[in-house]
C-alpha atoms as a PDB file:
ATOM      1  CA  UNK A   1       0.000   0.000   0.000  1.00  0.00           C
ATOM      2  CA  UNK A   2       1.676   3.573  -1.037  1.00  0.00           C
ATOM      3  CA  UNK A   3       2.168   5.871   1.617  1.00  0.00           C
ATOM      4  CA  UNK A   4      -0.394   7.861   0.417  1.00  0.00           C
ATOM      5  CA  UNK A   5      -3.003   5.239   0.338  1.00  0.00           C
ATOM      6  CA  UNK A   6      -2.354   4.535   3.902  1.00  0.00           C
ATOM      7  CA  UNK A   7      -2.755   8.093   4.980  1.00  0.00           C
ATOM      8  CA  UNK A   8      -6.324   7.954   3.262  1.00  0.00           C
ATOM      9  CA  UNK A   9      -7.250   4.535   4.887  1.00  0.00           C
ATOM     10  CA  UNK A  10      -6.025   6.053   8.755  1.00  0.00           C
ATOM     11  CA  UNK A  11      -7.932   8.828   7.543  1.00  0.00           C
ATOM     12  CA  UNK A  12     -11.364   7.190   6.840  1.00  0.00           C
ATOM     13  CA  UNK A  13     -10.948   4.737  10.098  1.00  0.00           C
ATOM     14  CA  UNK A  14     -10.052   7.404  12.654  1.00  0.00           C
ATOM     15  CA  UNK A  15     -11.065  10.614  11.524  1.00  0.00           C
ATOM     16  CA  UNK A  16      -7.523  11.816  11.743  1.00  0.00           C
ATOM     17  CA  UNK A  17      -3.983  10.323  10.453  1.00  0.00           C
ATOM     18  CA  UNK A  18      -0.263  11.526  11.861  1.00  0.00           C
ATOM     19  CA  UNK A  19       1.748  12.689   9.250  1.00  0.00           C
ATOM     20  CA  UNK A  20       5.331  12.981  10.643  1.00  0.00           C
ATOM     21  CA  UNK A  21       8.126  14.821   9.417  1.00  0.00           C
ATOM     22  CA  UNK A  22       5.084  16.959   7.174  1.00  0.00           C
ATOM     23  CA  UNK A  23       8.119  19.695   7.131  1.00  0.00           C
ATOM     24  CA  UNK A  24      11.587  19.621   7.957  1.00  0.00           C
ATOM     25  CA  UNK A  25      12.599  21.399  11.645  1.00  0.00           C
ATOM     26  CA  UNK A  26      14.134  24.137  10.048  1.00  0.00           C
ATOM     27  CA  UNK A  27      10.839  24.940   7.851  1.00  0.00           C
ATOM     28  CA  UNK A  28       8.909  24.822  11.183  1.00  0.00           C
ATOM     29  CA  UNK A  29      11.172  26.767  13.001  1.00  0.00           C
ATOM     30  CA  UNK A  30      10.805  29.558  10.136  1.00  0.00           C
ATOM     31  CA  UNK A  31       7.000  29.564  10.605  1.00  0.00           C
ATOM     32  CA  UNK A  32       7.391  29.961  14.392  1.00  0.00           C
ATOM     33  CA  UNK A  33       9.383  33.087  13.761  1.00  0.00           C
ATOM     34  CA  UNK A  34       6.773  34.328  11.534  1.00  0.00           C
ATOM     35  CA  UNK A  35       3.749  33.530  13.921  1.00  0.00           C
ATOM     36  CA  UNK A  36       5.897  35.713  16.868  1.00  0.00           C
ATOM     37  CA  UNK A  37       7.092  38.386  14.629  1.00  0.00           C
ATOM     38  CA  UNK A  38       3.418  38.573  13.064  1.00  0.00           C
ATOM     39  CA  UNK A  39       1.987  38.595  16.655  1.00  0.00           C
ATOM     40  CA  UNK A  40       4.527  41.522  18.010  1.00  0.00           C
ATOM     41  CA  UNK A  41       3.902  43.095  15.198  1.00  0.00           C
ATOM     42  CA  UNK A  42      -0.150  42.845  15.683  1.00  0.00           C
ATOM     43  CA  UNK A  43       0.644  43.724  19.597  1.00  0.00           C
ATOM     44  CA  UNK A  44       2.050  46.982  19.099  1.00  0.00           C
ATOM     45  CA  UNK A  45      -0.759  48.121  16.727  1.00  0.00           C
ATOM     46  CA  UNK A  46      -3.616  49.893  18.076  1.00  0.00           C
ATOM     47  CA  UNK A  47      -6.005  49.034  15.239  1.00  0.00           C
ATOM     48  CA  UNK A  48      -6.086  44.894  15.977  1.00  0.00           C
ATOM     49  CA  UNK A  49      -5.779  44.935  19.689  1.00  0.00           C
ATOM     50  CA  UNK A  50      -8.706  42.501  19.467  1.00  0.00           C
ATOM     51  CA  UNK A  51      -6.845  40.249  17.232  1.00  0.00           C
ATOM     52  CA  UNK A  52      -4.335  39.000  19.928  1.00  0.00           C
ATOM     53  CA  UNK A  53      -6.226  36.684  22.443  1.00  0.00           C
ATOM     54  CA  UNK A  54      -4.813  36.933  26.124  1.00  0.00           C
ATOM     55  CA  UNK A  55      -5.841  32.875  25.542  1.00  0.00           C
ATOM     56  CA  UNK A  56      -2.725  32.062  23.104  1.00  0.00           C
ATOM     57  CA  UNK A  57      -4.574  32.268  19.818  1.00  0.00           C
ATOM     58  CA  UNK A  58      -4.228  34.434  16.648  1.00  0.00           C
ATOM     59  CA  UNK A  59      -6.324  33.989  13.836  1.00  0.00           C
ATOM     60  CA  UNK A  60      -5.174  35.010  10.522  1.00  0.00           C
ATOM     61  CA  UNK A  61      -1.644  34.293   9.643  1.00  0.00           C
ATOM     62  CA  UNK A  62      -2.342  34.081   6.078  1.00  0.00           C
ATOM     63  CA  UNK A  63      -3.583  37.299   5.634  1.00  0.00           C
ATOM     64  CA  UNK A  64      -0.669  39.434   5.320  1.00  0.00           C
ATOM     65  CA  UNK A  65       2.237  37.067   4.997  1.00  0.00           C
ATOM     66  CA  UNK A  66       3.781  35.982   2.122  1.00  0.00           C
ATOM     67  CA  UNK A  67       5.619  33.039   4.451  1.00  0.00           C
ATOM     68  CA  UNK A  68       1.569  31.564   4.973  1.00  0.00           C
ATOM     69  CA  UNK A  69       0.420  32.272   1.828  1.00  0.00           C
ATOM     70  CA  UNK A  70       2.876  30.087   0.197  1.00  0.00           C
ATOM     71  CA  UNK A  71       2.812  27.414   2.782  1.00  0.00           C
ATOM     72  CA  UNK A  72      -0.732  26.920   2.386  1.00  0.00           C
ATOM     73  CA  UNK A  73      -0.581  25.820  -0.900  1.00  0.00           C
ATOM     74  CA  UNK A  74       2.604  23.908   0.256  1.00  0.00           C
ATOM     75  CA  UNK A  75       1.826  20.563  -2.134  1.00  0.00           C
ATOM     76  CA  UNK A  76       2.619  18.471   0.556  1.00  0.00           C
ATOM     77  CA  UNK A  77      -0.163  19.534   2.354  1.00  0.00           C
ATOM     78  CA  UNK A  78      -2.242  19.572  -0.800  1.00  0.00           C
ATOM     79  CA  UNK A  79      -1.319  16.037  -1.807  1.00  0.00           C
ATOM     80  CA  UNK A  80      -2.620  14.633   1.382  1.00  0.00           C
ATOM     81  CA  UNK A  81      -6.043  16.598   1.489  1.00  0.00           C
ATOM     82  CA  UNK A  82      -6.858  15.223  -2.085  1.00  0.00           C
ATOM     83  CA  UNK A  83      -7.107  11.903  -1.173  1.00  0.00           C
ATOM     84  CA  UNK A  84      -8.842  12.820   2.161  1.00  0.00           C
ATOM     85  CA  UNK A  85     -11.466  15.530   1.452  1.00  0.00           C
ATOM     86  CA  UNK A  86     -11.080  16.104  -2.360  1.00  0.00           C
ATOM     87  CA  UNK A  87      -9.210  17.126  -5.501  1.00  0.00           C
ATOM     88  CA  UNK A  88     -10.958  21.054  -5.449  1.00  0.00           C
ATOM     89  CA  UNK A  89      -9.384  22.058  -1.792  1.00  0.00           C
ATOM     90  CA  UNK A  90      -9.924  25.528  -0.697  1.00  0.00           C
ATOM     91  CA  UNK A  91      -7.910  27.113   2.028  1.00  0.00           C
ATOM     92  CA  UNK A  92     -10.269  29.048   4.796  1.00  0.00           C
ATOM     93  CA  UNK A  93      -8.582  30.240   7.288  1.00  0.00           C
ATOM     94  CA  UNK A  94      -5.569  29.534   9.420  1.00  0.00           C
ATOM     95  CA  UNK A  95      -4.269  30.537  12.995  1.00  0.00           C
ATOM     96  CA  UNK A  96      -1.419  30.380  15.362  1.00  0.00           C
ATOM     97  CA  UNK A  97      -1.915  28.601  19.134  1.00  0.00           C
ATOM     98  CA  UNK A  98       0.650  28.834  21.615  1.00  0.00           C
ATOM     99  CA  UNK A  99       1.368  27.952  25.095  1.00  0.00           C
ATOM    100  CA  UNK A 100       3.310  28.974  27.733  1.00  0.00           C
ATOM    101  CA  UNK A 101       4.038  29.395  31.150  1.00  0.00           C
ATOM    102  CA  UNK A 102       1.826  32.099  31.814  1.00  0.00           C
ATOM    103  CA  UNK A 103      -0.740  30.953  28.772  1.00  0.00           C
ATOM    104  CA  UNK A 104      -1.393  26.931  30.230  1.00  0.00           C
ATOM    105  CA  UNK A 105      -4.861  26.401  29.527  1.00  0.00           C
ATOM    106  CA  UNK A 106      -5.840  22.555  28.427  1.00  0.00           C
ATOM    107  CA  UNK A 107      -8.384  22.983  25.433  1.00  0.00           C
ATOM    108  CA  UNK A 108     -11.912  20.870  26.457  1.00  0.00           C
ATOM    109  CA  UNK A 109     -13.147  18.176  24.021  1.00  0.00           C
ATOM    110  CA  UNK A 110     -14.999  19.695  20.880  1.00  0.00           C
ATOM    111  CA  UNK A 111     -15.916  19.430  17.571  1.00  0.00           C
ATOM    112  CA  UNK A 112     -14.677  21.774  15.365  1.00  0.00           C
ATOM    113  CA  UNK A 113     -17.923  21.580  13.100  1.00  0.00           C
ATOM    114  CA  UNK A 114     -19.981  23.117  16.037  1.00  0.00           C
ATOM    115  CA  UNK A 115     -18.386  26.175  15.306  1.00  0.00           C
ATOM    116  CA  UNK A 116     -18.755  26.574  11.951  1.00  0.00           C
ATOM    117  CA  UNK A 117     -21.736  24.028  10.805  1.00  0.00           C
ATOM    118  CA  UNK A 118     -21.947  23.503   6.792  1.00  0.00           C
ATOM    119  CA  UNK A 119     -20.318  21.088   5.142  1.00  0.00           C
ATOM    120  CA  UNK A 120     -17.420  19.338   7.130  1.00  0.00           C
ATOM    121  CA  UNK A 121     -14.061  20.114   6.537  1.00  0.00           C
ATOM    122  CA  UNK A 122     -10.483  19.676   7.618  1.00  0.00           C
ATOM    123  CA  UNK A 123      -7.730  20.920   9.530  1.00  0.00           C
ATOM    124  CA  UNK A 124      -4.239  20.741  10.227  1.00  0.00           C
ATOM    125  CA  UNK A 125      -2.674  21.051  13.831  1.00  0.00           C
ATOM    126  CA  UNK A 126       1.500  21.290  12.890  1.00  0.00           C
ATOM    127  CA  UNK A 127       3.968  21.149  15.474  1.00  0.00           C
ATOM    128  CA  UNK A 128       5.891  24.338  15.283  1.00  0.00           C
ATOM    129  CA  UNK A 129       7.553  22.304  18.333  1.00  0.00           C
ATOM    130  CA  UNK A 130       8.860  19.249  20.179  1.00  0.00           C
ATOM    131  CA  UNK A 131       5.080  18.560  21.773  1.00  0.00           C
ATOM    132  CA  UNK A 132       4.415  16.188  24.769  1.00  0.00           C
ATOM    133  CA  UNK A 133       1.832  15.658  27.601  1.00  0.00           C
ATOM    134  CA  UNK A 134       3.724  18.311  29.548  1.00  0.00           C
ATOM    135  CA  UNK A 135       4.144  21.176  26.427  1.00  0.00           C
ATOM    136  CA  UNK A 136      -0.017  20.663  26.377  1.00  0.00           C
ATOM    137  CA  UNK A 137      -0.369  18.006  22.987  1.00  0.00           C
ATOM    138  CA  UNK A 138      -3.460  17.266  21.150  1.00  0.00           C
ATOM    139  CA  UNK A 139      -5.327  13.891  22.023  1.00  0.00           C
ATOM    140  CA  UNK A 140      -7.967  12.322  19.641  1.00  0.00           C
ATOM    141  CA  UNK A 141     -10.847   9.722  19.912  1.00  0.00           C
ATOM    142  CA  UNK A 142     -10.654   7.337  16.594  1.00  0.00           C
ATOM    143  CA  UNK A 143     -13.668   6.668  15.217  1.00  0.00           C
ATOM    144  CA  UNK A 144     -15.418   9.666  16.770  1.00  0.00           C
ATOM    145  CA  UNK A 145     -15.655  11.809  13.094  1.00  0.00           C
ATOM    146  CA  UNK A 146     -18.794   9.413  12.731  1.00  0.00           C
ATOM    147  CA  UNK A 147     -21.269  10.888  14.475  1.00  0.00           C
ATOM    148  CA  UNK A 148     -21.946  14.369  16.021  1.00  0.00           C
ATOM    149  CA  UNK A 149     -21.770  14.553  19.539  1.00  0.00           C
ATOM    150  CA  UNK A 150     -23.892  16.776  21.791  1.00  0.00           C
ATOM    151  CA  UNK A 151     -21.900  19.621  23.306  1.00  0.00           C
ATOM    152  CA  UNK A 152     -23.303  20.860  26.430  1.00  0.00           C
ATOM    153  CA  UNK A 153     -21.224  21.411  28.538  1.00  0.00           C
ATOM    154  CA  UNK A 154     -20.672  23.933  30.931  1.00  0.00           C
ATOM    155  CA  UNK A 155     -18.409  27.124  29.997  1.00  0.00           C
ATOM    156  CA  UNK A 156     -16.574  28.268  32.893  1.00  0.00           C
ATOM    157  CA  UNK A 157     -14.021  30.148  31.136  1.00  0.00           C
ATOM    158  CA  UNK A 158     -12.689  32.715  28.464  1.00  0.00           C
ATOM    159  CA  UNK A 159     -10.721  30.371  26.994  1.00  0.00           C
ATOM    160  CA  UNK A 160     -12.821  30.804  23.413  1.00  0.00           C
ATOM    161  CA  UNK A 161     -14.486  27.422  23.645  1.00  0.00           C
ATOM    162  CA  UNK A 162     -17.863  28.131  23.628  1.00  0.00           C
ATOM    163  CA  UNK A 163     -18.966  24.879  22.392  1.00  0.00           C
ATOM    164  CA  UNK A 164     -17.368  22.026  24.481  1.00  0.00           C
ATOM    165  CA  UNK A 165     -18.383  18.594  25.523  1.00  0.00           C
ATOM    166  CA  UNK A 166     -19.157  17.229  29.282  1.00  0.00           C
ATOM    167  CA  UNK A 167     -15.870  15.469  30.521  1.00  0.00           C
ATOM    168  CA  UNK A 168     -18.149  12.882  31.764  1.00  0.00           C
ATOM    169  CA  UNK A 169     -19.341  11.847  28.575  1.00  0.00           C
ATOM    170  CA  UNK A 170     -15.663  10.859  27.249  1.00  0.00           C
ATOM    171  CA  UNK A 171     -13.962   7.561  27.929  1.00  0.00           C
ATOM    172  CA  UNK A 172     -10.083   8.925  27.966  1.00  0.00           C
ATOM    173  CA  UNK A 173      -9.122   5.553  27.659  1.00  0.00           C
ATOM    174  CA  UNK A 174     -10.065   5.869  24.048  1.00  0.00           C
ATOM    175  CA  UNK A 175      -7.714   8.656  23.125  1.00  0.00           C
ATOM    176  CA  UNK A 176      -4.733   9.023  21.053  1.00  0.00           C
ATOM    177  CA  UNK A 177      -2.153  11.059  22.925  1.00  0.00           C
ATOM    178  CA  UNK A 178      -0.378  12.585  19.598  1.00  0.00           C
ATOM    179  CA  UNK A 179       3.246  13.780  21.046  1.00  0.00           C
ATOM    180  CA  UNK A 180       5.046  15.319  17.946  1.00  0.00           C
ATOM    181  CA  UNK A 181       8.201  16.011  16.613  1.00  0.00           C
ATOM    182  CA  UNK A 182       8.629  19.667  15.508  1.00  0.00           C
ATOM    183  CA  UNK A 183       7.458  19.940  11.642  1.00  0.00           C
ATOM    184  CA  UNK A 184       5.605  16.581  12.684  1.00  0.00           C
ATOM    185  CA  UNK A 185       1.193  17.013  11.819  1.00  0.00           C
ATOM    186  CA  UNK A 186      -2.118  15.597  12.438  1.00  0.00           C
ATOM    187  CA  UNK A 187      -4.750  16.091   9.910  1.00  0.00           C
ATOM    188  CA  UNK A 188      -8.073  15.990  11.682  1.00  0.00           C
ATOM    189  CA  UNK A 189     -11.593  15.285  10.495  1.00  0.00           C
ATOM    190  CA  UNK A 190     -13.945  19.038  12.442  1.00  0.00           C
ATOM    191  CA  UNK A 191     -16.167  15.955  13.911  1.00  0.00           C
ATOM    192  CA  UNK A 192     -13.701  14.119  15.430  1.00  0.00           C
ATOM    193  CA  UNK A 193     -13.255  14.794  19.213  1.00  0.00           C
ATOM    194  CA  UNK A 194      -9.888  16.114  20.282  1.00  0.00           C
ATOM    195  CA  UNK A 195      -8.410  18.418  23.455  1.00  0.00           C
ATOM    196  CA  UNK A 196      -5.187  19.293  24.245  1.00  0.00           C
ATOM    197  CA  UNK A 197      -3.418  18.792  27.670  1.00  0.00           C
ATOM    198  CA  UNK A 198      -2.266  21.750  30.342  1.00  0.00           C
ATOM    199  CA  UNK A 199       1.470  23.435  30.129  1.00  0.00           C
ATOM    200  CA  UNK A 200       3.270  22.354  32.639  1.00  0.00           C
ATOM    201  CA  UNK A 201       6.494  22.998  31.535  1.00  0.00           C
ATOM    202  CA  UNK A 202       8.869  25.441  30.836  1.00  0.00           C
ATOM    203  CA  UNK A 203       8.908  25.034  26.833  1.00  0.00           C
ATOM    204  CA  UNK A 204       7.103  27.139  24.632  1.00  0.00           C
ATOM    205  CA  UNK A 205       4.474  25.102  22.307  1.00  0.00           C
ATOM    206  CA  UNK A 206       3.645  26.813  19.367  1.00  0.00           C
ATOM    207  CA  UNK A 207       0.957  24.946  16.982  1.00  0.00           C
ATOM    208  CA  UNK A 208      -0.474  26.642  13.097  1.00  0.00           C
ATOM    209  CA  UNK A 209      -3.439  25.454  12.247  1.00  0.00           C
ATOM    210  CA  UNK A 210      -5.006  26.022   8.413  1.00  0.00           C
ATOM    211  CA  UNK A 211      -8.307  24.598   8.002  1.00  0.00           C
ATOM    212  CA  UNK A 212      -9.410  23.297   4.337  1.00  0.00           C
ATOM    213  CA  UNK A 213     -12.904  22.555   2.462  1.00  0.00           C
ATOM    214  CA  UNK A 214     -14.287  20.786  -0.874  1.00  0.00           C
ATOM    215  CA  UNK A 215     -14.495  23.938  -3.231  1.00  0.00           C
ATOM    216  CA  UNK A 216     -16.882  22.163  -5.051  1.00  0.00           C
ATOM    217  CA  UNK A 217     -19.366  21.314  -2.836  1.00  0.00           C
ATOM    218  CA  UNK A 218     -22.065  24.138  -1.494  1.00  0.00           C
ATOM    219  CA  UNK A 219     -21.376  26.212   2.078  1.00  0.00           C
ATOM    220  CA  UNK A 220     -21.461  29.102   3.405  1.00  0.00           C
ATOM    221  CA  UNK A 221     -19.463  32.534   3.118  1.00  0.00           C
ATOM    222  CA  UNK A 222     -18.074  32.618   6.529  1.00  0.00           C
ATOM    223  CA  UNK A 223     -16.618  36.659   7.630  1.00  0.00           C
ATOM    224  CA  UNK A 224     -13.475  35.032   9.221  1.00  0.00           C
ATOM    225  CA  UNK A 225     -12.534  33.473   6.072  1.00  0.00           C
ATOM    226  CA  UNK A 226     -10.600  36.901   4.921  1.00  0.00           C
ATOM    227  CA  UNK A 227      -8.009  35.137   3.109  1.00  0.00           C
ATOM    228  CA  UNK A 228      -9.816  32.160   1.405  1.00  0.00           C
ATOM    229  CA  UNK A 229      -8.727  31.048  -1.627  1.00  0.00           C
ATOM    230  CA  UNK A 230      -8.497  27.776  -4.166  1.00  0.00           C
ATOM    231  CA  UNK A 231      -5.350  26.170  -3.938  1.00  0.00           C
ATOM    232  CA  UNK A 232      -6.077  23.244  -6.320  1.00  0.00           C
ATOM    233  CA  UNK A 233      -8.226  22.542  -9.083  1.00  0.00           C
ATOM    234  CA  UNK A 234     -11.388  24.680  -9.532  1.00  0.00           C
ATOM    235  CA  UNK A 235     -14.476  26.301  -7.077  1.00  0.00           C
ATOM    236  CA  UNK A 236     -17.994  25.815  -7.858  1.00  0.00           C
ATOM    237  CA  UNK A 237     -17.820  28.896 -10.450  1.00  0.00           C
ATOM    238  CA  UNK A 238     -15.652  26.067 -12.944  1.00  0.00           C
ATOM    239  CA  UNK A 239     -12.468  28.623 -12.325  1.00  0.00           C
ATOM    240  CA  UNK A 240      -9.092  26.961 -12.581  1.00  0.00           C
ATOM    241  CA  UNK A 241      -6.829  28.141  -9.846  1.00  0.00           C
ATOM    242  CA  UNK A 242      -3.245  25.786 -10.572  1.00  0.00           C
ATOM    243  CA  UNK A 243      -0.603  25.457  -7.692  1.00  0.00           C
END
């Protein structure tokens, strides 16, 4: 079976596949840079104050670099979402999360679709670090891109996760603890249930995450998608956009 094929097989089992070594650790260093200068940069101007969570997220890397905008149609990326969502991919959005000492939170299992709806699509979570239980990694429950799970429960924070489910309603034995090598990435079905662990370390963990649809198929316009674009094949319109 080609490496390829396997990735879509994983895929189609678990809702999600590990892809190491996606980029080399140099490449991911060079996007880390990027994320902090972009972030300083956004920090020290007045007019996107709101665009730099206290909570360790940035949304919109792609937007106004020229380092996202050409690793988002990176084809190694591109090669792997054909055979998993489709050979018209369309890049949404993307955005940095990073953790430190003084930003530890542990995400709470979700589904990324409940914050979007439409039709489903995929995302990336790329290890701009070494990431392990104590750096805060992402875990996963296979299987669980199946079926959409009720999210109710309770939100007793401003960590941004509006839409979360009860603890008590996930069997943690189930999960895939994904500890990554820097450059190493997960490509995850927005159905399949995932969290991320507390920092409780001294390392920094940086993560960029771009999130991909079918430009083909029909959903909505969606105002954080500022810097969506085709990055293979053609959009509903029957407009060839080559990489």
């Amino acid at each position: 079976m080609s490496n390829l094929k396997q990735i879509q097989h994983n895929f189609e089992r678990d809702g999600f596949v590990i892809v190491q070594a996606l980029f080399q650790p140099d490449e991911a260093k060079k996007l880390k840079d990027e994320c902090k200068f972009i972030i300083q940069k956004a920090k020290s101007n007045s007019q996107q104050p709101k665009q730099v969570a206290n909570h360790g997220v940035y949304v919109g890397l792609a937007v106004g670099s020229s380092i996202f905008q050409k690793v988002i149609t990176d084809a190694r990326i591109l090669d792997i979402l054909e055979v998993i969502l489709a050979p018209n991919i369309e890049f949404l959005s993307d955005k940095a999360v990073f953790k430190d000492e003084m930003i530890n939170f542990a995400s709470p299992w979700h589904q990324d679709w409940h914050y979007w709806g439409g039709q489903h699509k995929i995302s990336l979570w790329v290890a701009l670090d070494d990431v392990d239980i104590d750096s805060g990694c992402l875990k996963l429950i296979p299987g669980s891109h199946r079926k959409v799970n009720v999210h109710d429960g309770v939100v007793d924070d401003d960590y941004g996760f509006g839409h979360r489910v009860r603890p008590s309603a996930i069997d943690e034995s189930d999960a895939v603890v994904a500890e990554l090598s820097r450059g190493d990435a997960v490509f995850f079905h927005d159905l399949t249930l995932h969290a991320s662990y507390p920092h409780i370390c001294e390392r920094e963990r940086w993560v960029w995450i771009p999130t991909y649809r079918d430009a083909i198929t029909e959903d909505p316009d969606y105002s954080w998608a500022v810097a969506a674009k085709i990055v293979r094949g053609h959009n509903l319109k029957n407009s060839f956009r080559p990489t």
